[in-house]
Protein backbone atom coordinates (compact mmCIF):
# COMPACT_ATOMS: atom_id res chain seq x y z
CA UNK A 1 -5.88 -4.05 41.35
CA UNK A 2 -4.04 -7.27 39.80
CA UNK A 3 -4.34 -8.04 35.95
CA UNK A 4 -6.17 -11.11 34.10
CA UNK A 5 -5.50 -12.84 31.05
CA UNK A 6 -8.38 -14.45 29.53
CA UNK A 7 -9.35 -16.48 26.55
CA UNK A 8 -13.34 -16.63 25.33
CA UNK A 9 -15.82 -16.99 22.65
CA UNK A 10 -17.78 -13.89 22.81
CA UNK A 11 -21.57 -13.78 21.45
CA UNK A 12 -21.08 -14.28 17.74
CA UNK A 13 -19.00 -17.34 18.34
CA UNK A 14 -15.52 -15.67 17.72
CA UNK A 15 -12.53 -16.93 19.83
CA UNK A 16 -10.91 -13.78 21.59
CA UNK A 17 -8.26 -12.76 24.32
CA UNK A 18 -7.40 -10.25 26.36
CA UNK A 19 -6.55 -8.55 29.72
CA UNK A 20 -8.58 -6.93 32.09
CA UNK A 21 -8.77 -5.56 36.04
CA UNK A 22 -10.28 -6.87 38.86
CA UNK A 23 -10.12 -7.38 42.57
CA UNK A 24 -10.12 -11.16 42.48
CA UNK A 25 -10.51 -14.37 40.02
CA UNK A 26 -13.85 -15.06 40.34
CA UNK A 27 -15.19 -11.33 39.82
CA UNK A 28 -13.04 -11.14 36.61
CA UNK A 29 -14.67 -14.30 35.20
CA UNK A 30 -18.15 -12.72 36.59
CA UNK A 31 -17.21 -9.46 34.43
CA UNK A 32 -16.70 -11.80 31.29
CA UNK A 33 -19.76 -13.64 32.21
CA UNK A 34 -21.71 -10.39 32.08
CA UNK A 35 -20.51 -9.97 28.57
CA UNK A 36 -21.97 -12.98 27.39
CA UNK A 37 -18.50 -14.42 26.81
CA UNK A 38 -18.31 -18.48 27.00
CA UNK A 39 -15.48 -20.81 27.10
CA UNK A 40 -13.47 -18.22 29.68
CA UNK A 41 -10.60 -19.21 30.63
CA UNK A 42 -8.75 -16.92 33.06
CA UNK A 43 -5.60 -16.67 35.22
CA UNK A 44 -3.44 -13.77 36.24
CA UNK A 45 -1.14 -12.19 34.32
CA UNK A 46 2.50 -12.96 35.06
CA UNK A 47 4.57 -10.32 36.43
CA UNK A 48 6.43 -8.75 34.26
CA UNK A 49 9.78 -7.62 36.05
CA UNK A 50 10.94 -4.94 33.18
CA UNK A 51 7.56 -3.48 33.39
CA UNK A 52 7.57 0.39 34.55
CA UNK A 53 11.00 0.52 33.89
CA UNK A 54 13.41 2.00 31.50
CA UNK A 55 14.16 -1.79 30.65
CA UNK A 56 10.55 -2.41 29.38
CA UNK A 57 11.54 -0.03 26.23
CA UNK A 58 10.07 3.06 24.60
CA UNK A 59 7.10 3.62 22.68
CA UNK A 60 8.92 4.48 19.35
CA UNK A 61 7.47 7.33 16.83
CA UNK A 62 6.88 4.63 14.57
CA UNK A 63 4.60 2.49 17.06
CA UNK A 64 2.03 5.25 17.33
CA UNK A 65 1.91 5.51 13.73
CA UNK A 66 0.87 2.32 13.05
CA UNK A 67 -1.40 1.89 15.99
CA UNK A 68 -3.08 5.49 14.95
CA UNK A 69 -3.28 4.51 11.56
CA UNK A 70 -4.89 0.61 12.42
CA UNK A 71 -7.38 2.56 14.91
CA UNK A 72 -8.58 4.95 12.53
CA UNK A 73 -9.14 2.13 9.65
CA UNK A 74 -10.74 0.16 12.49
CA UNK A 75 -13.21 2.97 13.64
CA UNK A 76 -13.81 4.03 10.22
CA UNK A 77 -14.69 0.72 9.25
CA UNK A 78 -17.46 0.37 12.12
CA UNK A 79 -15.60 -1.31 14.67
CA UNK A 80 -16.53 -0.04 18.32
CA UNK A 81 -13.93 1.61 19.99
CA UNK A 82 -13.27 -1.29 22.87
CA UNK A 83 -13.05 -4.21 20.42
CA UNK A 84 -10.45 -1.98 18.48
CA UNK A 85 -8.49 -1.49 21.19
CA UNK A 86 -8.68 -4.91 22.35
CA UNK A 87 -7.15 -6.33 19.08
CA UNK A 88 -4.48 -3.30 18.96
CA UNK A 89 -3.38 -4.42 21.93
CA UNK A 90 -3.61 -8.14 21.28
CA UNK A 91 -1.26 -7.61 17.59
CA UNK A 92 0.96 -4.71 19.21
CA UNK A 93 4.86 -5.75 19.73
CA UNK A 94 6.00 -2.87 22.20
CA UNK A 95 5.16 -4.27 25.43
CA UNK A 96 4.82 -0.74 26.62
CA UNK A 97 2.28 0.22 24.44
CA UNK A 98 0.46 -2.69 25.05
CA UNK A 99 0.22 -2.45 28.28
CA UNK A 100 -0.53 0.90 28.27
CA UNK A 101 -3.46 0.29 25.51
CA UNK A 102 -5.26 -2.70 27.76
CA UNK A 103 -5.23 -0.35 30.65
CA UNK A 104 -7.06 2.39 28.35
CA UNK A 105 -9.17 -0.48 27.17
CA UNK A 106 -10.37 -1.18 31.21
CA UNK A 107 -10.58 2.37 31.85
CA UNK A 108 -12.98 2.94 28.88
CA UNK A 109 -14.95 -0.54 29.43
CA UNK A 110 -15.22 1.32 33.05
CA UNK A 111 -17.07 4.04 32.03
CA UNK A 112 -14.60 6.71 31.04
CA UNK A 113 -13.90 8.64 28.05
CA UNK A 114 -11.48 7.83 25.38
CA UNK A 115 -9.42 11.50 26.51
CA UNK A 116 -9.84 10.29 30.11
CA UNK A 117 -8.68 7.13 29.53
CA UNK A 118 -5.29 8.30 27.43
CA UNK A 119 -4.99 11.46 29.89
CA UNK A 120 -3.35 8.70 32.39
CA UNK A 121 -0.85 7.71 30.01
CA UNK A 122 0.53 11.11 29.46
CA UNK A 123 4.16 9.56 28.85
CA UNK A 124 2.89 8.03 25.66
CA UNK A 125 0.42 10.28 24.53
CA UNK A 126 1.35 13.53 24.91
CA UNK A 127 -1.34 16.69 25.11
CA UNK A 128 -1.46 17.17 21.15
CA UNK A 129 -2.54 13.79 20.75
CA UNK A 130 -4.97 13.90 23.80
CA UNK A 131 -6.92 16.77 22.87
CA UNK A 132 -6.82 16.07 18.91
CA UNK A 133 -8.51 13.11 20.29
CA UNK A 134 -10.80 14.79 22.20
CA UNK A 135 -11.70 17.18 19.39
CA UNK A 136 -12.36 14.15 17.40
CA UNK A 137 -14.52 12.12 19.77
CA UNK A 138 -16.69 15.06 20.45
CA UNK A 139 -16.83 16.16 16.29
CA UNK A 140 -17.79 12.60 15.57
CA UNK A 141 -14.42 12.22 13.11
CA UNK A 142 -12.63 10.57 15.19
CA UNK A 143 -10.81 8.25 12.13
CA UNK A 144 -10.26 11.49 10.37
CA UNK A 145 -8.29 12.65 13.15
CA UNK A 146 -6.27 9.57 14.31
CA UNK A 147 -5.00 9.44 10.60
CA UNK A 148 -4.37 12.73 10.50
CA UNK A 149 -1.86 12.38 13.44
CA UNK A 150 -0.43 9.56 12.43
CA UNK A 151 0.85 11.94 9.50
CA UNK A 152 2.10 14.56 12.04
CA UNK A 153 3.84 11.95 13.94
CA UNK A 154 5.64 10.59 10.79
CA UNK A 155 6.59 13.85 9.67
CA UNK A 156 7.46 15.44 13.17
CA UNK A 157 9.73 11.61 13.19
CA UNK A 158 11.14 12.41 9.54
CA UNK A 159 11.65 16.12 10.51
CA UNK A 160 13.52 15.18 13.50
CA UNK A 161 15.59 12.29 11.86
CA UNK A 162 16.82 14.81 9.28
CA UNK A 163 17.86 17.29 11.90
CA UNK A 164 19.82 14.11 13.70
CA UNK A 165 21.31 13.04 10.53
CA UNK A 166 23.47 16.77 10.09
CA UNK A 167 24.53 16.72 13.64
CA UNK A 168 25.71 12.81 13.77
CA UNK A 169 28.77 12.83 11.31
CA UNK A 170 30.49 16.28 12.81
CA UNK A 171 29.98 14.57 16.60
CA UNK A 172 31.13 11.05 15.19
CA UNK A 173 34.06 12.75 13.52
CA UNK A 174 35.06 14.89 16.82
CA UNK A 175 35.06 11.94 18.58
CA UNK A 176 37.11 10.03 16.67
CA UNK A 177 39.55 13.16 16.84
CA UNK A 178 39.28 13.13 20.48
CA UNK A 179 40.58 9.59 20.92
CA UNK A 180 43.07 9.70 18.23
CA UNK A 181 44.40 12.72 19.87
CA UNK A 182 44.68 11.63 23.16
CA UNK A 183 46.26 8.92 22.69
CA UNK A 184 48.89 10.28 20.90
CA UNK A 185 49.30 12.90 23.53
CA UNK A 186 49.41 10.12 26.32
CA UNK A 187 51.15 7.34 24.54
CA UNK A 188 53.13 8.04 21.53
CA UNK A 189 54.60 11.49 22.20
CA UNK A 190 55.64 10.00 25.45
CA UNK A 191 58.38 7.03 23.44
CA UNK A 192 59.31 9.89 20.94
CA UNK A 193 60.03 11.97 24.19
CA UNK A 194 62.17 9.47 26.11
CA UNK A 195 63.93 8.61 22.86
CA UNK A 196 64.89 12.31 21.71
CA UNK A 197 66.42 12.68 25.24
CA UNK A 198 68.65 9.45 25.02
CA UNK A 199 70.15 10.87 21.54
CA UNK A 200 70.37 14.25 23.58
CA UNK A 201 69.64 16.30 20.10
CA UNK A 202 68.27 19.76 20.41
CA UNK A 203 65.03 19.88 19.53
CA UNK A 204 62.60 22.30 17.24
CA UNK A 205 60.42 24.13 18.48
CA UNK A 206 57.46 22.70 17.23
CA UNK A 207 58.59 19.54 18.90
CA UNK A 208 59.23 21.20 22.48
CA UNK A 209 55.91 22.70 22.35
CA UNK A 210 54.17 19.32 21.64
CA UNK A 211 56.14 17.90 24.31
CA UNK A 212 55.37 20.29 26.61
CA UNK A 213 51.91 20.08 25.86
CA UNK A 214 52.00 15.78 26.34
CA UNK A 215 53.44 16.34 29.57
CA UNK A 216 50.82 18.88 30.47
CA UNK A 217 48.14 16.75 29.31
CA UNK A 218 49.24 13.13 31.11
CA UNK A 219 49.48 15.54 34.33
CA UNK A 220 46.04 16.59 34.18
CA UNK A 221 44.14 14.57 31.73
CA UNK A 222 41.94 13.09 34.66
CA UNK A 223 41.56 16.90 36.15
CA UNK A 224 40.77 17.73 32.45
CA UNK A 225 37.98 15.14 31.81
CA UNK A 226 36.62 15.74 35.30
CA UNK A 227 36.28 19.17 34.67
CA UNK A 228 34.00 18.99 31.59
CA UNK A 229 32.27 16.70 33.19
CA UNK A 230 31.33 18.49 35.84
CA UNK A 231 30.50 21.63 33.35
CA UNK A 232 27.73 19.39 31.52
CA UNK A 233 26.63 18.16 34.57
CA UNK A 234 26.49 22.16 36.03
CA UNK A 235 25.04 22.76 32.71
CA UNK A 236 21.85 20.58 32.47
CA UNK A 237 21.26 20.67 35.86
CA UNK A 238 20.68 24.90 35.68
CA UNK A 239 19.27 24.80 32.10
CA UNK A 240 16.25 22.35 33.60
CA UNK A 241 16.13 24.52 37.39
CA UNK A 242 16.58 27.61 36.29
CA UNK A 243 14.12 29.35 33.57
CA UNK A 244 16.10 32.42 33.11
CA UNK A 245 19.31 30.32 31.85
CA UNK A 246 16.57 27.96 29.76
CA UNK A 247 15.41 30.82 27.88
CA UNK A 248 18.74 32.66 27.39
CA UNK A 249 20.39 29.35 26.00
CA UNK A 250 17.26 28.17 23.82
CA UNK A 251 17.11 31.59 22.28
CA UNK A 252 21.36 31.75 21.84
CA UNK A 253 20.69 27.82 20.12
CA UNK A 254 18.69 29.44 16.73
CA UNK A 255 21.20 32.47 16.49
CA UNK A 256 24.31 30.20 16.43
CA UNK A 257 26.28 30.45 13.22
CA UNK A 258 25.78 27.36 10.79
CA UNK A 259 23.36 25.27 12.88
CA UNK A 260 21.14 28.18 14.11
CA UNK A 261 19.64 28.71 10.92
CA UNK A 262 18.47 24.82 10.48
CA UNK A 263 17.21 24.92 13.91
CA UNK A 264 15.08 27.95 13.18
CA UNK A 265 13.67 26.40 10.50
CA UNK A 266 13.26 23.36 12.40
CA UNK A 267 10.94 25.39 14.95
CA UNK A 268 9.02 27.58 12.25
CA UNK A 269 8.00 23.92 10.65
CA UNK A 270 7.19 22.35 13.87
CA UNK A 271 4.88 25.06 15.13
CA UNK A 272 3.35 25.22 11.79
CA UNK A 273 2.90 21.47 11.54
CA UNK A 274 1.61 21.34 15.08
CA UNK A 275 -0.53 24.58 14.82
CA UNK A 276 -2.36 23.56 11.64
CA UNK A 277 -2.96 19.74 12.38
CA UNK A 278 -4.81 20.61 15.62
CA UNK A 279 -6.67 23.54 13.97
CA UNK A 280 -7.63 21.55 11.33
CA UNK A 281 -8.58 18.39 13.84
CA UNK A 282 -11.54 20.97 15.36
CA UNK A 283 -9.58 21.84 18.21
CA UNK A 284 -10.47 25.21 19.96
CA UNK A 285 -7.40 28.01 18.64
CA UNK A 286 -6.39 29.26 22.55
CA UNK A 287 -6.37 25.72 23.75
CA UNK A 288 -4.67 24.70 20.25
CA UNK A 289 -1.82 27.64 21.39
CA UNK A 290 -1.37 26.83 24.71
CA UNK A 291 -0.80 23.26 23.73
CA UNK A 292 1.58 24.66 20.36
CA UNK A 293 3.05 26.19 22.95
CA UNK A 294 3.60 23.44 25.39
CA UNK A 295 5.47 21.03 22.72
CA UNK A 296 7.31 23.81 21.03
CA UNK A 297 10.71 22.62 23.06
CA UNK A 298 11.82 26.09 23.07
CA UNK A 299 11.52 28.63 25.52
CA UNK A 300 11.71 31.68 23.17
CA UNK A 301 8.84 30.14 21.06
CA UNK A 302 7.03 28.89 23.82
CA UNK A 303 6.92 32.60 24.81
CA UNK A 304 5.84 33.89 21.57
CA UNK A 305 3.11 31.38 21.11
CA UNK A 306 1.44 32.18 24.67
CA UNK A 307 1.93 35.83 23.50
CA UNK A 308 0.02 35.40 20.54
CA UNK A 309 -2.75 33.47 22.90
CA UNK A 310 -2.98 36.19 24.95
CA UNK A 311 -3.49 38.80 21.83
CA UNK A 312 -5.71 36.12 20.45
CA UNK A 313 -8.02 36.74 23.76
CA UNK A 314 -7.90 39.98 23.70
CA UNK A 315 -9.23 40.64 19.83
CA UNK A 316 -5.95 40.86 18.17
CA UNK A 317 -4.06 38.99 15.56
CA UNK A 318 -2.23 35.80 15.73
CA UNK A 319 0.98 37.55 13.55
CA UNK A 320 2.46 40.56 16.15
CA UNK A 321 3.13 38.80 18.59
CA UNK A 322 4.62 35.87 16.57
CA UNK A 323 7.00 38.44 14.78
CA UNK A 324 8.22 40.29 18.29
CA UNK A 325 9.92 36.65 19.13
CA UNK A 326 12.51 37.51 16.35
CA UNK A 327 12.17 33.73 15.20
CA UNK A 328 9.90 33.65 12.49
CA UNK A 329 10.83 35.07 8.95
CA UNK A 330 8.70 37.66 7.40
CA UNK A 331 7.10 35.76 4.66
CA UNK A 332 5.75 33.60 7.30
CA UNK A 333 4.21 36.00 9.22
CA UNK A 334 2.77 37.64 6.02
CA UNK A 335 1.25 34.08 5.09
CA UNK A 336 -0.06 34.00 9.00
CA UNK A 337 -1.60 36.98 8.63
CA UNK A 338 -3.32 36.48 5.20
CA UNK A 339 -4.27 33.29 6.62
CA UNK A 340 -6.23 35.10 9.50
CA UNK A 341 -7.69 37.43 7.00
CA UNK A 342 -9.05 35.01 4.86
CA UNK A 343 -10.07 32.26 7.38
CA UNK A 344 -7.77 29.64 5.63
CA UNK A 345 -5.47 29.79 8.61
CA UNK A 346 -4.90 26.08 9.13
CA UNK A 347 -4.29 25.31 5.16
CA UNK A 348 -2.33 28.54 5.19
CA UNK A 349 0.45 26.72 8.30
CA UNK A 350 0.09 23.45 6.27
CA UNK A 351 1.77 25.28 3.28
CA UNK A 352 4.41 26.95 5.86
CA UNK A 353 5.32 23.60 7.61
CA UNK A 354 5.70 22.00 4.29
CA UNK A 355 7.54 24.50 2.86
CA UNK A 356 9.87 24.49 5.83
CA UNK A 357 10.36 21.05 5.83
CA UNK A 358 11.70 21.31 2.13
CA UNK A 359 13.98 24.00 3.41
CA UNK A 360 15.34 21.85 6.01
CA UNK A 361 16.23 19.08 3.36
CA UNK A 362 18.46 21.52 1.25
CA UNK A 363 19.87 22.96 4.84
CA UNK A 364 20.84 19.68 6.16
CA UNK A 365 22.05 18.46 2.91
CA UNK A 366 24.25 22.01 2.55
CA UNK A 367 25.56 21.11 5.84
CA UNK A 368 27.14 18.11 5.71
CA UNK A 369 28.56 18.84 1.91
CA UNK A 370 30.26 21.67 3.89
CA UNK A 371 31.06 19.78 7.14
CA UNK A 372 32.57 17.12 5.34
CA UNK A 373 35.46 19.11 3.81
CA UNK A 374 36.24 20.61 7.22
CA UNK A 375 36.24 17.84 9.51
CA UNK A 376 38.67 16.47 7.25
CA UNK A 377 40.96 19.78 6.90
CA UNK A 378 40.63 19.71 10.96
CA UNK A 379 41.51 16.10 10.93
CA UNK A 380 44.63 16.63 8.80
CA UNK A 381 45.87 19.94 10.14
CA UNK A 382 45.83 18.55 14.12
CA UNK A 383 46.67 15.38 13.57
CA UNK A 384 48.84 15.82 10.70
CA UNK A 385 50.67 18.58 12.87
CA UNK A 386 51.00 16.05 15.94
CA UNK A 387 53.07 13.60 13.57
CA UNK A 388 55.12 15.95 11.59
CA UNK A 389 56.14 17.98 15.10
CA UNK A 390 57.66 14.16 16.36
CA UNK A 391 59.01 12.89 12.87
CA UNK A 392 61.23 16.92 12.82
CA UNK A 393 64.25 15.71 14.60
CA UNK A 394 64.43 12.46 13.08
CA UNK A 395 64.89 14.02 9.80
CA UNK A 396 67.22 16.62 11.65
CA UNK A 397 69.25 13.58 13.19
CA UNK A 398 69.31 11.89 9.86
CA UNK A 399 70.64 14.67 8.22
CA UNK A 400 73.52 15.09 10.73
CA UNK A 401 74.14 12.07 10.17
CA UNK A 402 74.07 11.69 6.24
CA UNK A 403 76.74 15.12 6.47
CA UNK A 404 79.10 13.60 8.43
CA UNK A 405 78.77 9.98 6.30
């Protein structure tokens, strides 16, 4: 059905504006009629040619924090849930979101639920936020909740930034290595080549074996690049086809030297983060777990968690199963396990995932105080060795010469 626009006064005078669906004109000023809405004015929304399309932009981490933060103030403050949404949606600057919020708004003005409405708009909210809400809107705290995820979001956000942060200045710094590299090995060696044969000099050996390697390279740069390439292509195409090469590869990523042990503690904070907020938010602990599980983006956790559901179900604890995956460090399934005990499970995680997130400030910041020095030894040492190699026979000629001056 097409979109409206309208613009109104609604019963207590106030002027308002917003979208809505309908079959025709006349039955959406008929539905604002109904409302007791005067002064409509309504036409239908212009088409929007970025819209459902990569062009229309992404709902940023940073966008659902404010919007879950402005809902919960607005519902906490008495404001019924389709007049909040209408004004989110009105003051909202992603055009995705707001879309996406003004079809909710319909959808609940329609009759459905608040989790049926967002269920539709599962590339926006994913199934932590839709069942959080759900726990909420059933529990009767539904402003408790939205606030509480818009601090998981900004700390999942910050978390992930961090993590980002260490892995930005090694890949900007290979890059730049790259480049310089090749085109030395495609341009410069080439001139010092050419111009070492017209003096007809014998050369060191360093310099024949850069040579060598130039001439290799401009032969079969484009094979070269074509081949890795194709290997990352190969690559992501089996690790998202094929679940046996997904879990072998997730699980090799947090046993890799240097970065696995961030990325471990990456996960053990997520989970915890995750776990406890939804916990916490009322939601039920298998369908908390299979959703943990679900946004863990890692195949060796993922297996752990529904491991631990499935102990769970049976009348077991949460902290075997958790501690098979090889992931999770003692203390932390000690601190799971006194958590069970005790019934302070969810405050119990909240501790973890803090404490992890600590962890993964020193990590990061013991990273790139280490990276740094190396990047630059492997910047010298390569490039430095590329120079020196071409600049040996010039010294060599210069000294022949400066003996027989």
């Amino acid at each position: 059905m097409p979109f409206f626009i309208y613009k109104a006064k609604n019963r207590a005078g106030r002027k308002i504006k917003g979208e809505l669906e309908a079959p025709s004109l006349e039955l959406a000023q008929n539905v604002l009629q109904r409302k007791g809405y005067t002064n409509i004015k309504v036409k239908p929304k212009p088409k929007d040619i970025f819209e459902g399309t990569f062009l229309e932009g992404k709902v940023k981490p940073r966008d659902m924090v404010v919007f879950s933060r402005q809902f919960s103030t607005m519902i906490n403050a008495g404001v019924p849930i389709l007049q909040s949404l209408n004004v989110l949606a009105e003051q909202t600057e992603n055009k995705k979101l707001r879309r996406k919020l003004y079809d909710i708004k319909n959808n609940v003005e329609g009759g459905s639920s608040l989790y049926d409405a967002l269920s539709k708009h599962k590339d926006v909210f994913d199934d932590l936020y839709i069942n959080m809400v759900d726990a909420g809107e059933i529990g009767g705290v539904l402003d408790v909740v939205l606030d509480r995820l818009a601090g998981y979001i900004e700390k999942a956000a910050s978390l992930k930034s961090k993590v980002k942060g260490a892995m930005i200045y090694p890949a900007v710094v290979v890059t730049v290595a790259v480049i310089v590299i090749t085109i030395i090995m495609i341009f410069v060696i080439p001139t010092f080549s050419k111009m070492f044969a017209e003096a007809g000099a014998a050369l060191p050996l360093p310099t024949v074996i850069v040579i060598n390697m130039s001439n290799w390279f401009r032969a079969n740069a484009i094979y070269l690049f074509l081949a890795i390439a194709g290997f990352i292509i190969l690559f992501r195409i089996l690790y998202k086809k094929i679940e046996k090469v997904k879990i072998v590869v997730d699980r090799a990523i947090l046993f890799i030297p240097i970065f696995g042990p961030i990325l471990r503690k990456v996960a053990v904070a997520r989970f915890s983060r995750t776990f406890s907020t939804m916990i916490t938010s009322g939601v039920p602990i298998l369908q908390a777990l299979d959703i943990v599980a679900k946004t863990s983006g890692n195949k060796t956790i993922e297996k752990g968690v529904l491991e631990a559901k499935k102990s769970i179900s049976e009348g077991q604890t949460l902290s075997e199963p958790l501690e098979d995956t090889g992931v999770f460090p003692s203390m932390v399934i000690h601190m799971i396990s006194i958590g069970e005990t005790t019934g302070a499970l969810d405050s119990m995680l909240e501790k973890i995932a803090d404490f992890y997130d600590d962890e993964v400030d020193v990590a990061v910041s013991s990273l790139t105080s280490l990276i740094e020095p190396l990047m630059i030894v492997f910047l010298g040492v390569v490039v430095g060795g590329l120079v020196i190699s071409m600049y040996l026979p010039i010294f060599k000629i210069a000294g022949v010469v400066s003996g027989q001056g």
